[in-house]
N, C-alpha and C. Protein backbone atom coordinates (compact mmCIF):
# COMPACT_ATOMS: atom_id res chain seq x y z
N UNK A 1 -5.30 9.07 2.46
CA UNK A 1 -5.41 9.35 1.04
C UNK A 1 -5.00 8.13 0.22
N UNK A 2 -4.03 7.59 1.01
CA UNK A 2 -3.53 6.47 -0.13
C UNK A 2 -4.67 5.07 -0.17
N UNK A 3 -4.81 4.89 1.28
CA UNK A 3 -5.91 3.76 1.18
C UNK A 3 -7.58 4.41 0.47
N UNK A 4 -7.44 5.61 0.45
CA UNK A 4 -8.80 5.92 -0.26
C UNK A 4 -8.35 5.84 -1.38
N UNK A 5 -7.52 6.04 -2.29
CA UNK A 5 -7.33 5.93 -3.87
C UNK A 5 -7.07 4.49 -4.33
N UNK A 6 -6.37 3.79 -3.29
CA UNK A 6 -6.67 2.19 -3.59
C UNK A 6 -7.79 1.88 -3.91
N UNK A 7 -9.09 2.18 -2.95
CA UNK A 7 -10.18 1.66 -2.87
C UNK A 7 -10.66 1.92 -3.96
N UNK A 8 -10.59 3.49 -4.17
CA UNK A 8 -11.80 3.36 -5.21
C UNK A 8 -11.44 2.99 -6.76
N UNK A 9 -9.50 2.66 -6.76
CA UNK A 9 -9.63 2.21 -8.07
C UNK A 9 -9.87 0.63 -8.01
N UNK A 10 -9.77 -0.08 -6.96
CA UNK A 10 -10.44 -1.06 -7.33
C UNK A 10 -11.67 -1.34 -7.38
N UNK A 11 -12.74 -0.43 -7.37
CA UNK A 11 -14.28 -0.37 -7.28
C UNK A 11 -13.91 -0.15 -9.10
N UNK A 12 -13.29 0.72 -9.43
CA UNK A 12 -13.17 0.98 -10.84
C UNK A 12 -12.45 -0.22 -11.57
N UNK A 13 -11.89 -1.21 -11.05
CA UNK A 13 -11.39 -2.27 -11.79
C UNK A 13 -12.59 -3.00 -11.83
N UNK A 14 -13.09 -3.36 -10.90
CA UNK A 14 -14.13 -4.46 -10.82
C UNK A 14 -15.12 -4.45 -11.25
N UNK A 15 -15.62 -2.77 -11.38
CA UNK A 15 -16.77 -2.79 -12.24
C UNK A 15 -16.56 -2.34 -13.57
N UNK A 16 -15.51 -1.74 -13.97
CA UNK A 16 -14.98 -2.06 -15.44
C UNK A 16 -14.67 -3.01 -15.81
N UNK A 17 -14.09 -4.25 -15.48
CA UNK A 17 -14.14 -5.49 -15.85
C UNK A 17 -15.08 -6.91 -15.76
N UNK A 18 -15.99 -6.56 -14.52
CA UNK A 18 -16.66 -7.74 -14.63
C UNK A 18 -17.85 -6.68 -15.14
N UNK A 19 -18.29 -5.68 -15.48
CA UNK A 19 -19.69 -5.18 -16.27
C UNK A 19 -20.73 -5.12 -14.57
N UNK A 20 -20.02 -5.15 -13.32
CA UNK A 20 -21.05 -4.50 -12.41
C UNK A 20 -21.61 -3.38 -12.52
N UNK A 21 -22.00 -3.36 -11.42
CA UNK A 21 -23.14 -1.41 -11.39
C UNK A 21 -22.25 -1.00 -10.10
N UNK A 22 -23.07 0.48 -9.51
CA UNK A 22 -22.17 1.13 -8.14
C UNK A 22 -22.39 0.42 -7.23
N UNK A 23 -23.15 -0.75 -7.07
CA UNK A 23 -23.05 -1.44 -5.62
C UNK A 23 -21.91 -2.85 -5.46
N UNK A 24 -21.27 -3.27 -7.01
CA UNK A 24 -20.38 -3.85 -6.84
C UNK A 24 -19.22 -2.60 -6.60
N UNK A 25 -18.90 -1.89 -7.60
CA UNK A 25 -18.28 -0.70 -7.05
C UNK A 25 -18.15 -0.53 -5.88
N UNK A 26 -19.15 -0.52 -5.19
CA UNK A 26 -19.16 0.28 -3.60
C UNK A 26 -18.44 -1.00 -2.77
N UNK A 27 -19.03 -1.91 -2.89
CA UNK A 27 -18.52 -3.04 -2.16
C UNK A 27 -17.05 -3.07 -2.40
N UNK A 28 -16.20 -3.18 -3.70
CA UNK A 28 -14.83 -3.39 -3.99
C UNK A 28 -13.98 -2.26 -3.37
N UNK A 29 -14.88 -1.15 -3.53
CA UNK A 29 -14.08 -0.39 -2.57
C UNK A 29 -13.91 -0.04 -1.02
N UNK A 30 -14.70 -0.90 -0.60
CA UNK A 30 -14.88 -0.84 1.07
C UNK A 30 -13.97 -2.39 1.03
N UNK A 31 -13.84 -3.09 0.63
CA UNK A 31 -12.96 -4.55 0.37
C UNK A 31 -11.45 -3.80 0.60
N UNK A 32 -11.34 -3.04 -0.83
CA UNK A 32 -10.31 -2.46 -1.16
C UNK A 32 -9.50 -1.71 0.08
N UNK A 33 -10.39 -0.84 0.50
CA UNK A 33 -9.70 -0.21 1.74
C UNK A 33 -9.49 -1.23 3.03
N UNK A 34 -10.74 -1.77 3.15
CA UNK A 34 -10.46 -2.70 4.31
C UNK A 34 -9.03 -3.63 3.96
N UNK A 35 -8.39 -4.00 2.70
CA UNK A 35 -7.42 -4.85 2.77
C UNK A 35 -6.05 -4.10 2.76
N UNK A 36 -6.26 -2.72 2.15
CA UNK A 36 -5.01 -1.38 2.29
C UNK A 36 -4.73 -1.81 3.69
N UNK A 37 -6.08 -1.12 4.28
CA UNK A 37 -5.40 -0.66 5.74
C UNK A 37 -4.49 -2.24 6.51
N UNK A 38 -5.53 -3.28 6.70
CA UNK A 38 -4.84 -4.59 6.92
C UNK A 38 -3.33 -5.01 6.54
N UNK A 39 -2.94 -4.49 5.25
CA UNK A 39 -1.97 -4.97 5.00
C UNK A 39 -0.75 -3.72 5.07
N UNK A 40 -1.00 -2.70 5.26
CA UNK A 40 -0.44 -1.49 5.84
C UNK A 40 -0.34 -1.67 7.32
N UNK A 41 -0.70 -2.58 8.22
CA UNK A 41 -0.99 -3.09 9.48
C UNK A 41 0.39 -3.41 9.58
N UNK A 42 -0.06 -4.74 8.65
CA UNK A 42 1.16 -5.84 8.61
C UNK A 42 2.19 -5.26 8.31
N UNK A 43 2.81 -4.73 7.26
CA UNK A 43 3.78 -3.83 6.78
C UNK A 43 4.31 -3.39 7.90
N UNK A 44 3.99 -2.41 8.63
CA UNK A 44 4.43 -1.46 9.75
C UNK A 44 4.88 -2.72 10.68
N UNK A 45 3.70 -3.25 11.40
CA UNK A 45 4.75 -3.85 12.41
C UNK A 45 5.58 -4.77 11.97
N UNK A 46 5.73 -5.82 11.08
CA UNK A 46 7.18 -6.36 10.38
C UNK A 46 8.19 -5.37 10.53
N UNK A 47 8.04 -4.05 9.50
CA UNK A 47 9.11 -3.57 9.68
C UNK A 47 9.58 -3.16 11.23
N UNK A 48 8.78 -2.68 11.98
CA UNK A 48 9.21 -2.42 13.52
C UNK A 48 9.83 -3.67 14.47
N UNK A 49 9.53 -4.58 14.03
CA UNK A 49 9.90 -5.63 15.13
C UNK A 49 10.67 -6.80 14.15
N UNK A 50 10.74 -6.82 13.24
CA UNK A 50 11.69 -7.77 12.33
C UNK A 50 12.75 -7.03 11.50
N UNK A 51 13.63 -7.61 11.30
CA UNK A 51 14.66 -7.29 10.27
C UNK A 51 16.08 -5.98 10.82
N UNK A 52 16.92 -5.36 10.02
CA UNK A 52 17.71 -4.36 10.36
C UNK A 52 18.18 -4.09 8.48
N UNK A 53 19.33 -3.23 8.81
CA UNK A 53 19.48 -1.89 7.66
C UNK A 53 20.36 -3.30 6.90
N UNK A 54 20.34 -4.16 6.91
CA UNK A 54 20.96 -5.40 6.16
C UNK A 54 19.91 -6.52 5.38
N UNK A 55 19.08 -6.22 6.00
CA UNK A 55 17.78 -6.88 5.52
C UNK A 55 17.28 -6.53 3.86
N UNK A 56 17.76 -7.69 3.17
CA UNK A 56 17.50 -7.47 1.52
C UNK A 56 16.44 -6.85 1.26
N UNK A 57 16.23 -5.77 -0.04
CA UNK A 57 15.08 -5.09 -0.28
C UNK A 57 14.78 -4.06 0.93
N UNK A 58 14.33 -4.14 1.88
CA UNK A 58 13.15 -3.36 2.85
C UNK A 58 14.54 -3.04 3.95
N UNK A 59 15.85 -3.10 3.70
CA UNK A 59 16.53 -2.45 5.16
C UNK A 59 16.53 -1.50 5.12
N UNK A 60 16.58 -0.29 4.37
CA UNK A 60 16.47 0.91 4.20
C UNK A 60 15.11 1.89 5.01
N UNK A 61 13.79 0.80 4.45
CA UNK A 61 12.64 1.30 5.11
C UNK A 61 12.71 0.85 6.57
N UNK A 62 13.19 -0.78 6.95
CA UNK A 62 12.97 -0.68 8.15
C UNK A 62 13.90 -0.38 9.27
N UNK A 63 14.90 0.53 8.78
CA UNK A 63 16.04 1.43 9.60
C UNK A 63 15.16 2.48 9.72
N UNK A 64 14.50 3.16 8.88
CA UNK A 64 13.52 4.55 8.90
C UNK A 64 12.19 4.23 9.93
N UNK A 65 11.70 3.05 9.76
CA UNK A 65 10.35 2.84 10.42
C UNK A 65 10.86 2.42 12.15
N UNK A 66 12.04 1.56 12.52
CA UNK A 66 12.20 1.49 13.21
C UNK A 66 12.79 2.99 13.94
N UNK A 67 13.75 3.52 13.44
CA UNK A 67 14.03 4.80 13.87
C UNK A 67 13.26 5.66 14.85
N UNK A 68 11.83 5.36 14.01
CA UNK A 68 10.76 6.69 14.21
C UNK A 68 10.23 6.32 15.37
N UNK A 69 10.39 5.22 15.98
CA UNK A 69 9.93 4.94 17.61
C UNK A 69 11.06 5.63 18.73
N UNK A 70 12.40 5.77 17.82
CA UNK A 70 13.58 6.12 18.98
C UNK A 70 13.21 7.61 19.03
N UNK A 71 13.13 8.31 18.01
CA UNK A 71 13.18 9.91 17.76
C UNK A 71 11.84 9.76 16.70
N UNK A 72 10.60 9.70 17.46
CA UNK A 72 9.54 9.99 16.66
C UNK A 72 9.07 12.03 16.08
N UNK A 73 9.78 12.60 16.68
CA UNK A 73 9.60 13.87 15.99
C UNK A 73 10.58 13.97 14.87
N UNK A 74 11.54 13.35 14.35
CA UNK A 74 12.12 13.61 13.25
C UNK A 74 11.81 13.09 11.96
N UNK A 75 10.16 12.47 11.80
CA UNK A 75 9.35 12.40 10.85
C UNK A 75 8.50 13.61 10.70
N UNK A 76 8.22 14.91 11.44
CA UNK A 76 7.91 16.07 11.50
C UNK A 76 8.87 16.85 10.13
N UNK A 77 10.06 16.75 10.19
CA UNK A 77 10.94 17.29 9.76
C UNK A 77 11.12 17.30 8.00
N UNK A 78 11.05 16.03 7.71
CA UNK A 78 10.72 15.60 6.22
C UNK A 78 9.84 15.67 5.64
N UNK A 79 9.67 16.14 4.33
CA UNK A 79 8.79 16.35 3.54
C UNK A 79 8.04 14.71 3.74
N UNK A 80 6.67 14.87 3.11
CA UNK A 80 5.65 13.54 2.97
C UNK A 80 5.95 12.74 2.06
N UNK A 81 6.60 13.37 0.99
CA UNK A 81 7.31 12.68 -0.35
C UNK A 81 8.51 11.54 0.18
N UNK A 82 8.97 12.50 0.91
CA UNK A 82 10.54 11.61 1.81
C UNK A 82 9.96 10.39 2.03
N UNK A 83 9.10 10.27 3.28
CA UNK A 83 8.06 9.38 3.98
C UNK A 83 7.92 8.11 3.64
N UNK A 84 7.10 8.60 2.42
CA UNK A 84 6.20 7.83 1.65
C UNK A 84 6.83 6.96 0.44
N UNK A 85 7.65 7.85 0.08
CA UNK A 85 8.38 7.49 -1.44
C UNK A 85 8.79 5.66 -1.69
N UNK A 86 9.84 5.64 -0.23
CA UNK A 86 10.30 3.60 -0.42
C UNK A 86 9.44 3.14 -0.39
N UNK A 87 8.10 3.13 0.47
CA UNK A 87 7.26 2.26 0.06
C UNK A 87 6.10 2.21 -1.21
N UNK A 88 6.28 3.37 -1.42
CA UNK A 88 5.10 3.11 -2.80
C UNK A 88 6.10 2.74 -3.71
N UNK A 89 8.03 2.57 -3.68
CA UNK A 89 8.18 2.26 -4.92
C UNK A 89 7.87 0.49 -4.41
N UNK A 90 7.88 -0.54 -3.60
CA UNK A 90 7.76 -1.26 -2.93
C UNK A 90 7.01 -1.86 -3.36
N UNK A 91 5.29 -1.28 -3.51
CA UNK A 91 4.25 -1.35 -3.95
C UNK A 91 3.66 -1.29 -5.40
N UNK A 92 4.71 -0.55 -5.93
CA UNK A 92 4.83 0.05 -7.27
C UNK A 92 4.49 -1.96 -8.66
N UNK A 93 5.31 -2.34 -8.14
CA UNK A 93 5.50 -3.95 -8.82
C UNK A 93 4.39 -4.47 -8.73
N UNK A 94 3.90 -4.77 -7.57
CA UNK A 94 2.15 -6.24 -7.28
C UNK A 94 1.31 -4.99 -7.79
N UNK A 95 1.07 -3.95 -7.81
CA UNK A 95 0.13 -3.38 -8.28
C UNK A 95 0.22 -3.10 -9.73
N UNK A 96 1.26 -2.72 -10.45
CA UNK A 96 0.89 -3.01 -11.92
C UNK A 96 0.67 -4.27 -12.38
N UNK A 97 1.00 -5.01 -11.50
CA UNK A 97 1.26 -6.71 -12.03
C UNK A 97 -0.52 -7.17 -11.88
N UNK A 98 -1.18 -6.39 -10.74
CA UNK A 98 -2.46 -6.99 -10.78
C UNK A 98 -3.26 -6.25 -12.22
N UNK A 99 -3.22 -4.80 -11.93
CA UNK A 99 -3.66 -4.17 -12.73
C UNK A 99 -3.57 -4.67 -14.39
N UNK A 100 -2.01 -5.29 -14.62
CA UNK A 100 -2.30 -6.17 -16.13
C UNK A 100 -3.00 -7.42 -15.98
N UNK A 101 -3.34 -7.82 -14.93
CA UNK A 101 -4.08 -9.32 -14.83
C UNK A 101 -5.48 -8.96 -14.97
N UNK A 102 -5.91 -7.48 -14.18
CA UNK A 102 -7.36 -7.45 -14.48
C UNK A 102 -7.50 -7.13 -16.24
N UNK A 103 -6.37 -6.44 -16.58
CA UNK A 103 -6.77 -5.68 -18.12
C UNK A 103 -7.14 -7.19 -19.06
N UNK A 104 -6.53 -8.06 -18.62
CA UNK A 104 -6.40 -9.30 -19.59
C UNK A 104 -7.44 -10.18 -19.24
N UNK A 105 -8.16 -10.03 -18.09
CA UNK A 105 -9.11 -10.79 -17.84
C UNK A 105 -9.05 -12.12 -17.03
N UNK A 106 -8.00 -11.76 -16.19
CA UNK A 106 -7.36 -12.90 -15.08
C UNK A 106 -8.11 -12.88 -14.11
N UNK A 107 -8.03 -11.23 -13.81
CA UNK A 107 -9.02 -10.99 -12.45
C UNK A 107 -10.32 -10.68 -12.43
């Protein structure tokens, strides 16, 4: 869900700002997802194989992400909100920050 709502708002940035049609659309959003998932790649294994609960910013997530390999059923247990929450606030920053670059005509 999350890499599908990426995608298609950047099909909606790109063709609201540069004046494309649905096939730039379509394209930005197959871009879009293809670079979610890629960088949701990266994300995960960093946090699994680099860092600990001391690690500035991200120790929190990657005590949780690493965790979930020791006792992977106790992500069963938590709500999706729990889950999900550190990293979209994570995400929360480069994405408004792009989103005012496209409004202004950067991107």
């Amino acid at each position: 869900l999350t890499y599908s709502t990426h995608a298609v708002a950047a099909g909606m940035l790109v063709c609201g700002f540069s004046g494309g049609g649905a096939a730039i659309a379509a394209i930005a959003a197959v871009l879009g997802y293809l670079a979610a998932d890629a960088a949701s790649g990266i994300f995960h294994w960093a946090t699994d194989n680099y860092g600990d609960g001391r690690t500035p910013v991200f120790g929190d997530v990657i005590v949780k992400f690493q965790g979930h390999h020791l006792q992977p059923w106790t992500i069963t247990y938590r709500d999706w909100e729990n889950n999900v929450a550190p990293i979209c606030k994570g995400a929360l920053a480069p994405a408004a920050a792009l989103l005012a670059l496209a409004a202004v005509g950067v991107l």
